[in-house]
C-alpha atoms as a PDB file:
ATOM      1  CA  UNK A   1       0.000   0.000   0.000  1.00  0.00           C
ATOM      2  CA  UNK A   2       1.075   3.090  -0.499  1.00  0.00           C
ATOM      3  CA  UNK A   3       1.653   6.465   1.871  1.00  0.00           C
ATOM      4  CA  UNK A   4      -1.968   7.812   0.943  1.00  0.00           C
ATOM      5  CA  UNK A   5      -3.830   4.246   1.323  1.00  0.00           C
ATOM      6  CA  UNK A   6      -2.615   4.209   4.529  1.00  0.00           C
ATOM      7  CA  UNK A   7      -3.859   7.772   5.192  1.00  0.00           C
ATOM      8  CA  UNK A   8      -7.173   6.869   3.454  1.00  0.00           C
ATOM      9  CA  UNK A   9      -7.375   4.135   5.980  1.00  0.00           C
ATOM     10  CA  UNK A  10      -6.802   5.873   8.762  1.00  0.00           C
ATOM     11  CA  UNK A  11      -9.153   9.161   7.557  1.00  0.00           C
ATOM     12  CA  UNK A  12     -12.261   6.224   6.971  1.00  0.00           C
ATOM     13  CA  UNK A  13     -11.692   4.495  10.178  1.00  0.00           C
ATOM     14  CA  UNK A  14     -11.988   7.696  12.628  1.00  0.00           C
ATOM     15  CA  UNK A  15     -15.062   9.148   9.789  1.00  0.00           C
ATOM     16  CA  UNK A  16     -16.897   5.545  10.480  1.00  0.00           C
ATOM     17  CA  UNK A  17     -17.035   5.747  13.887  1.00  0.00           C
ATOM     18  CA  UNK A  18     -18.398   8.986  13.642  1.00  0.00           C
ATOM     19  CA  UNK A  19     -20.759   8.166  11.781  1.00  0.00           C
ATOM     20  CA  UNK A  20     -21.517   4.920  13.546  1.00  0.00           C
ATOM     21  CA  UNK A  21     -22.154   7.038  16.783  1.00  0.00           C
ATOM     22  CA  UNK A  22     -24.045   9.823  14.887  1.00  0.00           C
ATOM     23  CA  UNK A  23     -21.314  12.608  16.354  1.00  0.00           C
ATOM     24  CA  UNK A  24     -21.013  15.593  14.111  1.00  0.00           C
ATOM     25  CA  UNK A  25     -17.611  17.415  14.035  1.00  0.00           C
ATOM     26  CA  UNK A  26     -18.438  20.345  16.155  1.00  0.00           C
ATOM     27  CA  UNK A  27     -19.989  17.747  19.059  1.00  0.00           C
ATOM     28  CA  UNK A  28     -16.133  15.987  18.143  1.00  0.00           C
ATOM     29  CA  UNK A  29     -14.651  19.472  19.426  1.00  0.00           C
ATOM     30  CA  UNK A  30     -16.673  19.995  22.788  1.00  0.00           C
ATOM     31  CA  UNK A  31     -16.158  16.104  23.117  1.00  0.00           C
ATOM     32  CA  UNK A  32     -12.310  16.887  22.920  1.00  0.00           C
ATOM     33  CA  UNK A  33     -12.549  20.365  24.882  1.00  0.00           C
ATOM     34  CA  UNK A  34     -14.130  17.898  27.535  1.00  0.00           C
ATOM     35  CA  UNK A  35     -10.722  15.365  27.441  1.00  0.00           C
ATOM     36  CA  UNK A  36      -8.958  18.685  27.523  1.00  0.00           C
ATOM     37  CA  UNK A  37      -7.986  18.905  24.180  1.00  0.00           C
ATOM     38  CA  UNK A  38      -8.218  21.990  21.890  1.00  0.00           C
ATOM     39  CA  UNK A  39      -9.370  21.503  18.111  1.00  0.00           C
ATOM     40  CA  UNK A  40     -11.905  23.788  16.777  1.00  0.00           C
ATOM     41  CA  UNK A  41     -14.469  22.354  14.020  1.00  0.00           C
ATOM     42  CA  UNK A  42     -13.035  23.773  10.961  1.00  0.00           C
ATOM     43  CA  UNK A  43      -9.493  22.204  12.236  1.00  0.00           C
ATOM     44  CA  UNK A  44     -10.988  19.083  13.035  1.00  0.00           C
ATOM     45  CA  UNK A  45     -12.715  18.881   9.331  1.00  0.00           C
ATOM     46  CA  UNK A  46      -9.732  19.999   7.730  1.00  0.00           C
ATOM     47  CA  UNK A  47      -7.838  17.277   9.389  1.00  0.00           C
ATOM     48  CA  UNK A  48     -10.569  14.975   8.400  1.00  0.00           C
ATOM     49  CA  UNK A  49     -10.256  16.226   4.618  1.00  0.00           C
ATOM     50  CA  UNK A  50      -6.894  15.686   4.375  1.00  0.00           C
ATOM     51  CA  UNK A  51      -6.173  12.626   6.097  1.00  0.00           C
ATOM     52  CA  UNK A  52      -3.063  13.661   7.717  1.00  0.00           C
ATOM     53  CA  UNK A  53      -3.057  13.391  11.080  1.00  0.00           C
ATOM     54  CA  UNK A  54      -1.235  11.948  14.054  1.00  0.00           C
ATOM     55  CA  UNK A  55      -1.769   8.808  16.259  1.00  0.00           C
ATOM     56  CA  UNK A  56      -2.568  11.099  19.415  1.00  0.00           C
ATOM     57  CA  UNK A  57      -4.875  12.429  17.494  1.00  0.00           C
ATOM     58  CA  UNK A  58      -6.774   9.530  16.593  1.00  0.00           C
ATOM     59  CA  UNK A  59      -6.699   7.922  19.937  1.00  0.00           C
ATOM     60  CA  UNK A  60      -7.904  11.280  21.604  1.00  0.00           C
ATOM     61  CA  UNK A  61     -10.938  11.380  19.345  1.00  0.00           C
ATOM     62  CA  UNK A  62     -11.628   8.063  19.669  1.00  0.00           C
ATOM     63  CA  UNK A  63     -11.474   8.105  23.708  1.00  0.00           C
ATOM     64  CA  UNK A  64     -13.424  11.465  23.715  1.00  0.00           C
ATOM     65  CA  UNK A  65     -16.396   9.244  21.729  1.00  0.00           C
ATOM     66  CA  UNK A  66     -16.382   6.638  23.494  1.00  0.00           C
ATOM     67  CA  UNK A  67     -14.316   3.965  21.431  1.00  0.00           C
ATOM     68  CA  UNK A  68     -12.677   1.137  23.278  1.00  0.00           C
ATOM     69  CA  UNK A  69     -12.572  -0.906  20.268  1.00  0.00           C
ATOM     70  CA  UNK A  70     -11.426  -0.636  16.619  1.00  0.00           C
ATOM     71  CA  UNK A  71     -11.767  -2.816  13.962  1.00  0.00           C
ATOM     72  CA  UNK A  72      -8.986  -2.208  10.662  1.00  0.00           C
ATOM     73  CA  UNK A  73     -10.596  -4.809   8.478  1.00  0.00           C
ATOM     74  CA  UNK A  74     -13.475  -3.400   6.221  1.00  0.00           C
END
């Protein structure tokens, strides 16, 4: 796989469990403000849009939903 399938992945993983749990990006941001993390909606969706982001990332929005487990097979 290349650099941006891996990206890709990553992008549709966090975007699906969004979805799953119905969580808009600006409910993402006070979700994060709550874990003490600061990411304003446009930031968060630009993030989103281009894929690149960083593990803390992920696994702060993922513990700020809710997520205790992740599945990386489609």
């Amino acid at each position: 796989m290349e650099q941006s399938d891996w990206e890709a992945k990553v992008k549709n993983l966090l975007k699906a469990e969004l979805k799953r749990k119905g969580i808009t990006y600006a409910q993402l941001a006070e979700k994060l403000a709550d874990v003490g993390v600061s990411e304003s909606e446009p930031n968060i969706r630009n993030k989103l849009a281009r894929g690149k982001f960083t593990a803390v990332f992920l696994v702060q929005c993922l513990e700020a939903i809710g997520t205790n487990k992740i599945s990386l097979s489609d």
